[in-house]
N, C-alpha and C. Protein backbone atom coordinates (compact mmCIF):
# COMPACT_ATOMS: atom_id res chain seq x y z
N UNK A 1 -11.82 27.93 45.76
CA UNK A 1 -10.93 26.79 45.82
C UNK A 1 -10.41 26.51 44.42
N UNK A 2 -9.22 25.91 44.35
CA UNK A 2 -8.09 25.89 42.95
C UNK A 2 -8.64 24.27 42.71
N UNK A 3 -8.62 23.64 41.93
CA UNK A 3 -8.49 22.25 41.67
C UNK A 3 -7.63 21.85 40.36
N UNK A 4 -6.34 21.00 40.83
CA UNK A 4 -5.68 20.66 39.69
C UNK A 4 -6.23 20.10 38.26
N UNK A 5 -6.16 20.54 37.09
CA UNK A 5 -6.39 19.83 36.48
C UNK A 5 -5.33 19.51 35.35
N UNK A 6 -5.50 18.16 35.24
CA UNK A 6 -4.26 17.33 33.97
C UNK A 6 -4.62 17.68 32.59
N UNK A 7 -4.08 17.85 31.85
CA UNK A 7 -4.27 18.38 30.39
C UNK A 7 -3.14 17.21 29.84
N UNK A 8 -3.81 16.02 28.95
CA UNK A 8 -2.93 15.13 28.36
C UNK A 8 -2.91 15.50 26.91
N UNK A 9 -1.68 15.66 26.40
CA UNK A 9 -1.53 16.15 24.88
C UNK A 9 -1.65 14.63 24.18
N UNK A 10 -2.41 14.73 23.14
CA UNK A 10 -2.23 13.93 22.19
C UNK A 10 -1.80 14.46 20.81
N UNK A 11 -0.74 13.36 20.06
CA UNK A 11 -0.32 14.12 19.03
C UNK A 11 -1.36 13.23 17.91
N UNK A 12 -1.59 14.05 16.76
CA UNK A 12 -2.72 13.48 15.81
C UNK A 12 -2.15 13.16 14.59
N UNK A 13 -1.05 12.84 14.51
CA UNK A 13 -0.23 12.12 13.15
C UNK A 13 0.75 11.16 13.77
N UNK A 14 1.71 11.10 12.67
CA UNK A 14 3.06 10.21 13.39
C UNK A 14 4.48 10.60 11.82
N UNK A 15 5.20 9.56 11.79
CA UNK A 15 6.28 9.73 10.81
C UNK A 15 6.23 8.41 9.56
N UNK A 16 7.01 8.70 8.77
CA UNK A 16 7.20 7.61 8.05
C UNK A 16 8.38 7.78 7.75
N UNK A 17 9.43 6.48 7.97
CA UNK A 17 10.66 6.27 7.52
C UNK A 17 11.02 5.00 6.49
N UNK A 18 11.85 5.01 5.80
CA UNK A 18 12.11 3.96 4.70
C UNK A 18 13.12 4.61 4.49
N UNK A 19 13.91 3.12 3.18
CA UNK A 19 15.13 3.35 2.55
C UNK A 19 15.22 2.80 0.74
N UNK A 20 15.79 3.52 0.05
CA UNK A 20 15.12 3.65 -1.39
C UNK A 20 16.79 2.46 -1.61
N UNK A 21 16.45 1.58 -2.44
CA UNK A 21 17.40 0.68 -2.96
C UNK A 21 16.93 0.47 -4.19
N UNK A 22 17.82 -0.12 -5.29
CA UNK A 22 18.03 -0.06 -6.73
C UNK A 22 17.16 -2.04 -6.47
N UNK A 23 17.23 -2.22 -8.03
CA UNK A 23 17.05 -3.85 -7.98
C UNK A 23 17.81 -4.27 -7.51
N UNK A 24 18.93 -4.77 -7.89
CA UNK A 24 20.40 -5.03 -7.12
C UNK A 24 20.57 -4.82 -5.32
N UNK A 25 19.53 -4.33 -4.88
CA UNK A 25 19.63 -4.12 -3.64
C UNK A 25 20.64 -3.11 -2.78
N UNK A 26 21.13 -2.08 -3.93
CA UNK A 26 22.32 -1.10 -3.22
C UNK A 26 21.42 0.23 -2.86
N UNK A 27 21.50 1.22 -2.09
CA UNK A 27 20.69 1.94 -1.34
C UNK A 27 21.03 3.13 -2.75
N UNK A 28 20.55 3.95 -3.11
CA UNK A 28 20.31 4.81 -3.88
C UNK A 28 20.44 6.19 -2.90
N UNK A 29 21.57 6.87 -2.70
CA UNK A 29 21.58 8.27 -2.23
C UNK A 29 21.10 9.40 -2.54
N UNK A 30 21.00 10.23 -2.03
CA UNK A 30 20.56 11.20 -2.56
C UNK A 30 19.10 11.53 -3.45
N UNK A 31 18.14 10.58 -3.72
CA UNK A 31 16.73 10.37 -4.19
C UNK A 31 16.07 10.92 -3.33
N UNK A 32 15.26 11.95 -4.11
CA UNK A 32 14.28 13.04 -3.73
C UNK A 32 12.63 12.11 -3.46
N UNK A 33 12.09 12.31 -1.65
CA UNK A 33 11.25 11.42 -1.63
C UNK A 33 10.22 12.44 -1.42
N UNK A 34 8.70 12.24 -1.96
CA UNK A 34 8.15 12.91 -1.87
C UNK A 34 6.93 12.35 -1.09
N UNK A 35 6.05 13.10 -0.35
CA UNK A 35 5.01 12.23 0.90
C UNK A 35 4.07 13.44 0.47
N UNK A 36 2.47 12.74 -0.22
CA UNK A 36 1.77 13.63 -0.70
C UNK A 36 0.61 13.29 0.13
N UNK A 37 0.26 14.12 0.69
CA UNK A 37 -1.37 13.94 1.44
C UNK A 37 -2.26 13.91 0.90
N UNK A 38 -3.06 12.27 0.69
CA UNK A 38 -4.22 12.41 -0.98
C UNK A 38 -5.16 13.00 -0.44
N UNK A 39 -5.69 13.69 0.36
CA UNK A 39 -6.88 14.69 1.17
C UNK A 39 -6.84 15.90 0.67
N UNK A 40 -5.79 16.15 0.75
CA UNK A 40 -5.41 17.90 0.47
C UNK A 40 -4.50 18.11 -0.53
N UNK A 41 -3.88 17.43 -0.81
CA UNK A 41 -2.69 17.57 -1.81
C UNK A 41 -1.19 18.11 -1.17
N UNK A 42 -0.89 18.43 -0.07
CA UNK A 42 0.06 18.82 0.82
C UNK A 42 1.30 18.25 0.47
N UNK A 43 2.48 18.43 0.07
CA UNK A 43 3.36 17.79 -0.45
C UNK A 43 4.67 18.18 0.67
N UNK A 44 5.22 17.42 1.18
CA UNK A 44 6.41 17.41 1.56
C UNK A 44 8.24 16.58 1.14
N UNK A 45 8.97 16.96 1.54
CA UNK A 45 10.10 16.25 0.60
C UNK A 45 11.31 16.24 1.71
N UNK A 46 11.92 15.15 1.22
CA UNK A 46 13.10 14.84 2.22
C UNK A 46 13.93 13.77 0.91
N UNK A 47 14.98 13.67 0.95
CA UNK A 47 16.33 13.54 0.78
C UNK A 47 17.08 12.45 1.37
N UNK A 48 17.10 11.05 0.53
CA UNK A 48 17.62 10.01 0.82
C UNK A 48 19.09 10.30 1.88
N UNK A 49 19.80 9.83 2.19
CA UNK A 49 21.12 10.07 2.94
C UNK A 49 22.11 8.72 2.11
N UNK A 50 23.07 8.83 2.42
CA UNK A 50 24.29 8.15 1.40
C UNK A 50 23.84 6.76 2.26
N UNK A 51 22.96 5.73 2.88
CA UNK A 51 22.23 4.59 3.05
C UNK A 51 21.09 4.47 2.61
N UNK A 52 20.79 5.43 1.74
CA UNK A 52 19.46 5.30 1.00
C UNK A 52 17.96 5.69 1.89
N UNK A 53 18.18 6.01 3.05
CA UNK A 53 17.43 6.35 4.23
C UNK A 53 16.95 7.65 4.54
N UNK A 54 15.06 7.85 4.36
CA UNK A 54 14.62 9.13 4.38
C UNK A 54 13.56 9.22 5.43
N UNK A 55 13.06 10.09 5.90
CA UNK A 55 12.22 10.36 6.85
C UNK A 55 11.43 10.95 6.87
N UNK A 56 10.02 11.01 7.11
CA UNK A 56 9.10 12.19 7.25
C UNK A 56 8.35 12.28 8.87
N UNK A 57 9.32 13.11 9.55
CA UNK A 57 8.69 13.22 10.91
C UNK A 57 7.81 14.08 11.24
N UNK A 58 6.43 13.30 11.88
CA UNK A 58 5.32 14.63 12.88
C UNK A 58 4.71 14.98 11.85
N UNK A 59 4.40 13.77 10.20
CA UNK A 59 3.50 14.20 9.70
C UNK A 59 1.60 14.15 10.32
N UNK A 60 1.03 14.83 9.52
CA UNK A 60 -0.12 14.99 10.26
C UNK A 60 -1.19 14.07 9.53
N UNK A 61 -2.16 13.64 10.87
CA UNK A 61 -2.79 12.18 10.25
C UNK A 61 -3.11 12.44 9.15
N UNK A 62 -3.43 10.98 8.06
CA UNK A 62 -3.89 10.83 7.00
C UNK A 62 -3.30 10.07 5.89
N UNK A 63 -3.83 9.99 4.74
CA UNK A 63 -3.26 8.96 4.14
C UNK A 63 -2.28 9.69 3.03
N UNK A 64 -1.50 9.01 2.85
CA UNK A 64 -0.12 9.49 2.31
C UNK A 64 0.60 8.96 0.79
N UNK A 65 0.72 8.99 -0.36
CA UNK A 65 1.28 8.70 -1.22
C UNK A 65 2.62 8.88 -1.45
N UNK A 66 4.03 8.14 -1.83
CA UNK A 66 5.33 8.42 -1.75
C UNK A 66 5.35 8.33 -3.08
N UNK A 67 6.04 8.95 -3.28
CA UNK A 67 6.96 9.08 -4.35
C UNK A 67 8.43 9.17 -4.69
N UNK A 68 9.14 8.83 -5.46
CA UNK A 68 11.10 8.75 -5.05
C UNK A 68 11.40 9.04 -6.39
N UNK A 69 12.18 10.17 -6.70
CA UNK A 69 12.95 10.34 -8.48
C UNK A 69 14.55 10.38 -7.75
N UNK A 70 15.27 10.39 -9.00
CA UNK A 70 16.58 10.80 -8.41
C UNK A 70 17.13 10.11 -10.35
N UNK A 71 17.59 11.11 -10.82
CA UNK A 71 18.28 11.19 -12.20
C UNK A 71 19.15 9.54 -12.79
N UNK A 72 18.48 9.45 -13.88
CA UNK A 72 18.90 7.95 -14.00
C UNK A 72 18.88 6.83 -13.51
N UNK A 73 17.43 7.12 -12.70
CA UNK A 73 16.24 5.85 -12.66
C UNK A 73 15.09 6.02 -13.44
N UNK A 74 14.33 5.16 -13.37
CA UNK A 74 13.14 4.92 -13.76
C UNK A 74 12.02 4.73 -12.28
């Protein structure tokens, strides 16, 4: 005899999104964001968009450090 069985996927991370703005409050384009996994050191990078808006999707659990440069900031 066959018996169905359900297999439920769980995913074991998630994303992080934000948007990089100056003091002045204007969105900063193009700023290189960096998402460092303090466990392992795993570094990934994504790229503000012309609203200052970056993403890191389907990272994998854990805790995360950001970082943002982009030429002629501090």
């Amino acid at each position: 005899a066959a018996l169905p069985i359900l297999v439920l996927a769980q995913i074991g991370g998630g994303s992080v999104v934000g948007s990089i703005t100056d003091p002045g409050g204007a969105s900063v384009s193009g700023a290189r964001v960096t998402a460092i996994q303090t466990e392992t050191g795993v570094r990934r990078e994504a790229i503000a968009n012309e609203l200052g808006y970056y993403e890191f999707p389907l990272l994998p659990a854990g805790r995360y450090r950001l970082e943002a440069e982009k030429s002629g900031f501090k």
